[in-house]
N, C-alpha and C. Protein backbone atom coordinates (compact mmCIF):
# COMPACT_ATOMS: atom_id res chain seq x y z
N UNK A 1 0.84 -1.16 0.00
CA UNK A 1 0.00 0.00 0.00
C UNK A 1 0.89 1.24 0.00
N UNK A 2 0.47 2.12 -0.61
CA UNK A 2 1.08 3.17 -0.60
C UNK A 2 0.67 4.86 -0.35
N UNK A 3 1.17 5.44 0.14
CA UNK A 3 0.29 6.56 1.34
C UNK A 3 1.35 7.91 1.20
N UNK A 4 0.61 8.89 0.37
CA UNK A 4 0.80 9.99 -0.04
C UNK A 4 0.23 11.23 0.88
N UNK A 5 0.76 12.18 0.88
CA UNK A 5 0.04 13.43 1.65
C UNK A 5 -0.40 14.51 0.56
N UNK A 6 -1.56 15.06 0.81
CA UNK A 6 -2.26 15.60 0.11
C UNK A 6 -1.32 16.96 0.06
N UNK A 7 -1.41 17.82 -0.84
CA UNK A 7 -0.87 19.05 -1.14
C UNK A 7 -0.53 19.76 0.37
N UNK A 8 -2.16 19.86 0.77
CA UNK A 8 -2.13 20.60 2.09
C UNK A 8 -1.61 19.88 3.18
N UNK A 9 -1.12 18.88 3.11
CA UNK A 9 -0.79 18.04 4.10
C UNK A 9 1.23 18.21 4.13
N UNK A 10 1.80 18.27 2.74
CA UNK A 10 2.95 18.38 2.49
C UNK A 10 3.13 19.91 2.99
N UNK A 11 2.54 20.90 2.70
CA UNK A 11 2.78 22.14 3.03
C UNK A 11 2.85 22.85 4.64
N UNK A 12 1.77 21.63 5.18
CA UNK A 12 1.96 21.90 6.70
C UNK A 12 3.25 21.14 7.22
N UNK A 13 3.37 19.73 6.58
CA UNK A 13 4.42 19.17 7.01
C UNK A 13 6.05 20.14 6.83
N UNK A 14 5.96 20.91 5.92
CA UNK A 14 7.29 21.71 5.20
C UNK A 14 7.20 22.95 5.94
N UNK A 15 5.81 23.79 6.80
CA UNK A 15 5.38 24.89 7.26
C UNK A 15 6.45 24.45 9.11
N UNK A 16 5.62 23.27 9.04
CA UNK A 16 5.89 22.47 10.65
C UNK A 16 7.77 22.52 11.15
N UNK A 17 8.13 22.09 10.28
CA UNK A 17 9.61 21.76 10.30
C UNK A 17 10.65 23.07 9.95
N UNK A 18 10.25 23.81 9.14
CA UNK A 18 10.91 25.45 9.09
C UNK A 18 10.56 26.11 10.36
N UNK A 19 9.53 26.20 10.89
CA UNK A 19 9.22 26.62 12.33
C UNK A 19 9.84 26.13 13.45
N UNK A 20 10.30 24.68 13.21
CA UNK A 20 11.07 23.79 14.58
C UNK A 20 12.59 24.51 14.26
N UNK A 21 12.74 24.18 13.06
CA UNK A 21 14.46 24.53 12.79
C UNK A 21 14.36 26.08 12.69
N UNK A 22 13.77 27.50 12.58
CA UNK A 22 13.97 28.78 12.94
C UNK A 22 13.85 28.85 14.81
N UNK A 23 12.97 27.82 15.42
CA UNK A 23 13.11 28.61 16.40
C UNK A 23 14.01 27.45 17.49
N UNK A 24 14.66 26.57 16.70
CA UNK A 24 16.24 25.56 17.52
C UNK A 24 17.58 26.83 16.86
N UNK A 25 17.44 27.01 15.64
CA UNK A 25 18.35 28.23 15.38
C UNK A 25 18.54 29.53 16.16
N UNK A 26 17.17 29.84 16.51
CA UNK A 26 17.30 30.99 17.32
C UNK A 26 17.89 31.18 18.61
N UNK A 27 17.13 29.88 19.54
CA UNK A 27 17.64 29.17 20.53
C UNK A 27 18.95 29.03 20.73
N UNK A 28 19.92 28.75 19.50
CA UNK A 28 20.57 28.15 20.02
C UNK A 28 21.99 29.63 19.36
N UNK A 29 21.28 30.16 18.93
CA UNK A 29 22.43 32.17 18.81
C UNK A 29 22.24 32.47 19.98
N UNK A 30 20.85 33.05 20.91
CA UNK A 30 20.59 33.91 21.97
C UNK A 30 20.93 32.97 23.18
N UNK A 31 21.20 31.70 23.43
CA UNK A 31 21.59 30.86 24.31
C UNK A 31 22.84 30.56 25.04
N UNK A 32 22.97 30.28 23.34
CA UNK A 32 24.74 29.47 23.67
C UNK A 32 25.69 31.05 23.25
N UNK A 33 27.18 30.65 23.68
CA UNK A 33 28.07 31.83 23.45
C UNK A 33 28.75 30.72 22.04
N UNK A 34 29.55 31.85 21.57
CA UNK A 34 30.25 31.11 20.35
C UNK A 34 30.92 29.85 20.36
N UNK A 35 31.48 29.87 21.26
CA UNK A 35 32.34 28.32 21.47
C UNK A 35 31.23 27.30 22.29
N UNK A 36 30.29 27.76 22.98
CA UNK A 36 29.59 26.58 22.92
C UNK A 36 28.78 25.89 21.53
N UNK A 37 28.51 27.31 20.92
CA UNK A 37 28.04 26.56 19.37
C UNK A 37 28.57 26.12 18.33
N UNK A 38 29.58 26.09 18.61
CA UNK A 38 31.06 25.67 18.09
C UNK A 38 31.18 24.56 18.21
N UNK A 39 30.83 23.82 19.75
CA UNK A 39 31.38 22.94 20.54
C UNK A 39 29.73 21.58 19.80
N UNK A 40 28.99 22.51 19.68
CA UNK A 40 27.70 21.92 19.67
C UNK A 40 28.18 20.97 17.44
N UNK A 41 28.34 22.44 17.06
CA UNK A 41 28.80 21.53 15.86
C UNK A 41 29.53 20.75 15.64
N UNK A 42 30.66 20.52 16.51
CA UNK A 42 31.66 18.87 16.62
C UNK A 42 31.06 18.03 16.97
N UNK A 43 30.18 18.01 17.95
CA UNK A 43 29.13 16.78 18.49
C UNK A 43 28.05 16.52 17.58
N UNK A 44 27.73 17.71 16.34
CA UNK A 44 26.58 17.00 15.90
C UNK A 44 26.91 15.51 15.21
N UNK A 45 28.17 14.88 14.65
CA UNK A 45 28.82 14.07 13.67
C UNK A 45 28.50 12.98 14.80
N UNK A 46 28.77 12.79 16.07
CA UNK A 46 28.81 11.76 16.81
C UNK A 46 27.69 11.37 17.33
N UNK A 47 26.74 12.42 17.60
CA UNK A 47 25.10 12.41 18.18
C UNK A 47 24.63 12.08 17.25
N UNK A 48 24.79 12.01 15.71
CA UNK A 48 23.55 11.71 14.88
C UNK A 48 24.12 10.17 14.72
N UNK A 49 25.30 9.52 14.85
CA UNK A 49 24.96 7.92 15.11
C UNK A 49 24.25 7.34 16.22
N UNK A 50 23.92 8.45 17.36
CA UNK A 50 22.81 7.83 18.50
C UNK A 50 21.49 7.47 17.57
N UNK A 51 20.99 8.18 16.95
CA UNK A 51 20.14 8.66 16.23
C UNK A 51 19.85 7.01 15.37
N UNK A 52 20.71 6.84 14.59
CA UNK A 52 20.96 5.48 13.48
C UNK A 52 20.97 4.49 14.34
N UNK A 53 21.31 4.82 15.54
CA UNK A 53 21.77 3.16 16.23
C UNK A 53 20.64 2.44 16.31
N UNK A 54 20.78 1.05 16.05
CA UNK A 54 19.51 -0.07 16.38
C UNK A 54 19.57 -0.79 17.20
């Protein structure tokens, strides 16, 4: 079977996810100082195999 999202369904899904990632971006300028977001981009390479692991 195969299971498609309707126009309006893709657009909320694409609306949904620009809204999570503008306001983790924002979060994470007014939060962190430079070297912690620094520190945050070396860890993303190792945290996203938590992510894959089975």
């Amino acid at each position: 079977m195969i299971i498609a999202l309707s126009e309006e369904g893709q657009y909320l899904l694409y609306k949904t996810r620009n809204e999570r990632d503008e306001w983790l971006s924002n979060a994470i300028k007014t939060t962190f100082t430079k070297d912690e977001q620094d520190l945050l981009r070396m860890l993303l390479g190792p945290l996203t195999k938590l992510v894959d692991f089975d």
